[in-house]
C-alpha atoms as a PDB file:
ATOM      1  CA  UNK A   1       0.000   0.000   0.000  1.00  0.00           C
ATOM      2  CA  UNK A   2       2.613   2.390   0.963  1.00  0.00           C
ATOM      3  CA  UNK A   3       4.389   2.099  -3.012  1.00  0.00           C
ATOM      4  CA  UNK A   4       1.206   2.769  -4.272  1.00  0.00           C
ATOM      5  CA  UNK A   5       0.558   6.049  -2.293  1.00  0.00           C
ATOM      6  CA  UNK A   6       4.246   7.035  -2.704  1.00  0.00           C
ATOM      7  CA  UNK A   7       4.579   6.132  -6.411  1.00  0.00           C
ATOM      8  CA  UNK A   8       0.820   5.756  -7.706  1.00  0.00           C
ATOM      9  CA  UNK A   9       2.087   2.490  -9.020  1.00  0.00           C
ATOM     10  CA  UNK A  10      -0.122  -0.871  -7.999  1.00  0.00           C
ATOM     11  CA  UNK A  11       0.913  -3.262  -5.611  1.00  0.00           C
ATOM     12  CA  UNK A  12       0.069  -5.968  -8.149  1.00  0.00           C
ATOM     13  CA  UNK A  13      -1.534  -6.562 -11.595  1.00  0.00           C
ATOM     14  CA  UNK A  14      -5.233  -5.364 -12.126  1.00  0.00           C
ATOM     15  CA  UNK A  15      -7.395  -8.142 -13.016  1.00  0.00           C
ATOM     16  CA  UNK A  16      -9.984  -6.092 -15.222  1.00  0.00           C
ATOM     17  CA  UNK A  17     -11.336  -7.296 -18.297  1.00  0.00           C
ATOM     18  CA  UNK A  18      -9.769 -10.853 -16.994  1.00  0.00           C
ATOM     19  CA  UNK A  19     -12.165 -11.616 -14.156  1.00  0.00           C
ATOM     20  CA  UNK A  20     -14.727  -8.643 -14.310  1.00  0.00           C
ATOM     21  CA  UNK A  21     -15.900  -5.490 -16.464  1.00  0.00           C
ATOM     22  CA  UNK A  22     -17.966  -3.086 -16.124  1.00  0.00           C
ATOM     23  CA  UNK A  23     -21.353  -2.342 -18.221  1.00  0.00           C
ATOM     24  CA  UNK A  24     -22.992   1.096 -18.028  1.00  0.00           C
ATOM     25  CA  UNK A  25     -27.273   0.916 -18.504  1.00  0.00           C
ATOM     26  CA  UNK A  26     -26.857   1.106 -22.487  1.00  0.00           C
ATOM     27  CA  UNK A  27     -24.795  -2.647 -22.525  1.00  0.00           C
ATOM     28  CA  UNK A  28     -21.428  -1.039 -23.620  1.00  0.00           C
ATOM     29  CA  UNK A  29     -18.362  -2.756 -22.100  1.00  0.00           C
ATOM     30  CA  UNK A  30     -15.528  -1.320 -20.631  1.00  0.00           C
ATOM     31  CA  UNK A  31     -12.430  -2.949 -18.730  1.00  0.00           C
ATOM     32  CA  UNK A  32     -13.852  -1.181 -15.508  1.00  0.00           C
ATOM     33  CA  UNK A  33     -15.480   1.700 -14.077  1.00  0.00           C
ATOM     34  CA  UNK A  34     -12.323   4.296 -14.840  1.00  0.00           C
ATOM     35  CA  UNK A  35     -11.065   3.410 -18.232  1.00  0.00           C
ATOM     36  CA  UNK A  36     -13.314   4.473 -20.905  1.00  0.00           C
ATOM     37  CA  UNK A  37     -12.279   2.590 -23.508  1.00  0.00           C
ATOM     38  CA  UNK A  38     -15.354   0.533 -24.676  1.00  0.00           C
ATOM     39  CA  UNK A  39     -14.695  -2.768 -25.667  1.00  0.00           C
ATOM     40  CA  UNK A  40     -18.180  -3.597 -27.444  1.00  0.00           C
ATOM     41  CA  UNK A  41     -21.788  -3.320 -26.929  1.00  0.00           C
ATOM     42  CA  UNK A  42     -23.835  -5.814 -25.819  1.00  0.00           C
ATOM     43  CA  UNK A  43     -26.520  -4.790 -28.077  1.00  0.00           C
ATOM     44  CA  UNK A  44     -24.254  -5.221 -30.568  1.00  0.00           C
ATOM     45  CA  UNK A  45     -23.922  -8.984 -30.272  1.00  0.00           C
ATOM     46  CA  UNK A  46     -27.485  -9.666 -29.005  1.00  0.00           C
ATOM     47  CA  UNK A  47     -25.962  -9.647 -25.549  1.00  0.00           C
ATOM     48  CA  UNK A  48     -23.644 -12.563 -25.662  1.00  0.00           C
ATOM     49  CA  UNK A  49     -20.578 -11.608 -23.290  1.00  0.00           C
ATOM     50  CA  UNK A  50     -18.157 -13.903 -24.536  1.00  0.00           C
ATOM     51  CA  UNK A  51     -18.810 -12.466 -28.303  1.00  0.00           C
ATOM     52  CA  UNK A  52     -17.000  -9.325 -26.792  1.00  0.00           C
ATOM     53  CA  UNK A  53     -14.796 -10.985 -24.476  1.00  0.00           C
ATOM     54  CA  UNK A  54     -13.430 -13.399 -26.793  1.00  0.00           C
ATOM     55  CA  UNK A  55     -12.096 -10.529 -29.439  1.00  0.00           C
ATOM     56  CA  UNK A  56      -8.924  -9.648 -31.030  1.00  0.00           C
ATOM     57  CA  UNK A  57      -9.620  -6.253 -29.590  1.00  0.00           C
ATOM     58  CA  UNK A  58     -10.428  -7.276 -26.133  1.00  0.00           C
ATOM     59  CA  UNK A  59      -7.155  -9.923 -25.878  1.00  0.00           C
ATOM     60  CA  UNK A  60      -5.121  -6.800 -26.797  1.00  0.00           C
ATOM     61  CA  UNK A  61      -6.906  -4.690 -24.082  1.00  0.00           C
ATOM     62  CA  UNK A  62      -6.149  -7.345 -21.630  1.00  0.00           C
ATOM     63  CA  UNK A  63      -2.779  -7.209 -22.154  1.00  0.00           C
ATOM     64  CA  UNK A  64      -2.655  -3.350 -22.227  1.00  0.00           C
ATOM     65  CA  UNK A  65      -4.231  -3.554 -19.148  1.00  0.00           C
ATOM     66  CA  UNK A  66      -1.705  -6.439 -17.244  1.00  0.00           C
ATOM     67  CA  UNK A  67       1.406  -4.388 -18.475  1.00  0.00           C
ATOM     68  CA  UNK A  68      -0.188  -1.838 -16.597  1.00  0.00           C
ATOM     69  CA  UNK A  69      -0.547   0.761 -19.578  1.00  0.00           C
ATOM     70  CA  UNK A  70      -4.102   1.606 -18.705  1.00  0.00           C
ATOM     71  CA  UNK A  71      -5.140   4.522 -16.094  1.00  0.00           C
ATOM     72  CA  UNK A  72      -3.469   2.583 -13.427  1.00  0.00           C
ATOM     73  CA  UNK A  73      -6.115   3.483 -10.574  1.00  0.00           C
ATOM     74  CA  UNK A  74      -6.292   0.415  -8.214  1.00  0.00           C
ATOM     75  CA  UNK A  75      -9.828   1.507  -7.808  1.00  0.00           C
ATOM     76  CA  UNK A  76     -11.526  -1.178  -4.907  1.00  0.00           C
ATOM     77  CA  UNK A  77     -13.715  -2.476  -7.809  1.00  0.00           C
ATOM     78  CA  UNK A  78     -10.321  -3.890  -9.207  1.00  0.00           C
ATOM     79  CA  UNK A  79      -8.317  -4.265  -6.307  1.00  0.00           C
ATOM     80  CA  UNK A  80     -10.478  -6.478  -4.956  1.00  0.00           C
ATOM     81  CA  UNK A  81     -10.115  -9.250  -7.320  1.00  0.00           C
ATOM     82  CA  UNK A  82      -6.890  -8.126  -8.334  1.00  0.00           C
ATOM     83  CA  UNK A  83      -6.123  -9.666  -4.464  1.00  0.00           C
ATOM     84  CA  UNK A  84      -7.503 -12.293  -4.667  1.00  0.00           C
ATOM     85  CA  UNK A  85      -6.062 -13.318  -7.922  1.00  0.00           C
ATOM     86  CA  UNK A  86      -2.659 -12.692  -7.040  1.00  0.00           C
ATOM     87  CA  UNK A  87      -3.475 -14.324  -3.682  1.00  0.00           C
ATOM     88  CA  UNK A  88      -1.991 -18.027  -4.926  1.00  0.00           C
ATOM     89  CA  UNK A  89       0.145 -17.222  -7.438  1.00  0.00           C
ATOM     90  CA  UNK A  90       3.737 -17.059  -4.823  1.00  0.00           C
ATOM     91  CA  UNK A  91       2.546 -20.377  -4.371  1.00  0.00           C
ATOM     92  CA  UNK A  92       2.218 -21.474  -7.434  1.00  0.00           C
ATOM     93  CA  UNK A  93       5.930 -23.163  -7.887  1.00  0.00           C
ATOM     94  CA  UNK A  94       5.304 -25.072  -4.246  1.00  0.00           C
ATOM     95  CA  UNK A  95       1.750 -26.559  -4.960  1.00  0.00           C
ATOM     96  CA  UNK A  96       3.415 -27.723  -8.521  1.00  0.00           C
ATOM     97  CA  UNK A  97       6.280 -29.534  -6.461  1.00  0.00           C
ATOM     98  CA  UNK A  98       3.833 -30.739  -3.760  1.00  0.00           C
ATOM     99  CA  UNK A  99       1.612 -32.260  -6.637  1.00  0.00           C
ATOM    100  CA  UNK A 100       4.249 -33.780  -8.448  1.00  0.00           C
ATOM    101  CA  UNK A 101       5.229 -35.534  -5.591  1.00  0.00           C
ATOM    102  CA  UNK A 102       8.593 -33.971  -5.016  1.00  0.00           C
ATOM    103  CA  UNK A 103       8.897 -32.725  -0.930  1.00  0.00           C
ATOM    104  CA  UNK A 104       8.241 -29.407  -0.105  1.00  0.00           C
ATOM    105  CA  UNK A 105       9.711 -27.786   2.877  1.00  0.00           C
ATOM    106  CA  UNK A 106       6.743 -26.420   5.402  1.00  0.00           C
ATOM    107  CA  UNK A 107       5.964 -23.241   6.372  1.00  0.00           C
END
């Protein structure tokens, strides 16, 4: 928290358009509730989701947005499961060894 407030950088990687976005009343997507860049319109694709999600456009927003070239707000509508997703992922190399059967030192 304190790099944030001293920097305005985030702690971690924002999860928007991975895990969540945000649609305002007329079915437009956006990443989330700051950047206004609209991904599609639900309208648009007779309100299938995953016709928008699943884009060209949209992969290349998501990746915009995880090299942290997007407004870079840490809002608590990202942070939250921005978190959560980062929650596992130190642990990632330890639950690989521990299913592969190789011993893992305890905590």
């Amino acid at each position: 928290m304190r790099r944030y407030l001293e920097t305005g950088e985030t702690p971690m990687r924002c999860h928007a358009l991975r895990s969540s976005c945000f649609i305002d009343s007329w079915g437009n997507v956006f990443p989330c509730t700051i950047y206004d860049r609209k991904v599609g319109s639900l309208r648009a694709v007779d309100y299938d989701l995953a016709r928008i999600w699943n884009t060209p456009d949209a992969a290349q927003l998501q990746q915009e947005i995880w090299e942290s070239r997007c407004p870079n707000c840490w809002t608590p509508c990202e942070a939250y499961q921005s978190i959560l997703g980062n929650l596992v992922r130190p642990e990632l190399p330890r639950l690989r060894r521990r299913r592969a059967g190789v011993p893992v030192a305890s905590l």
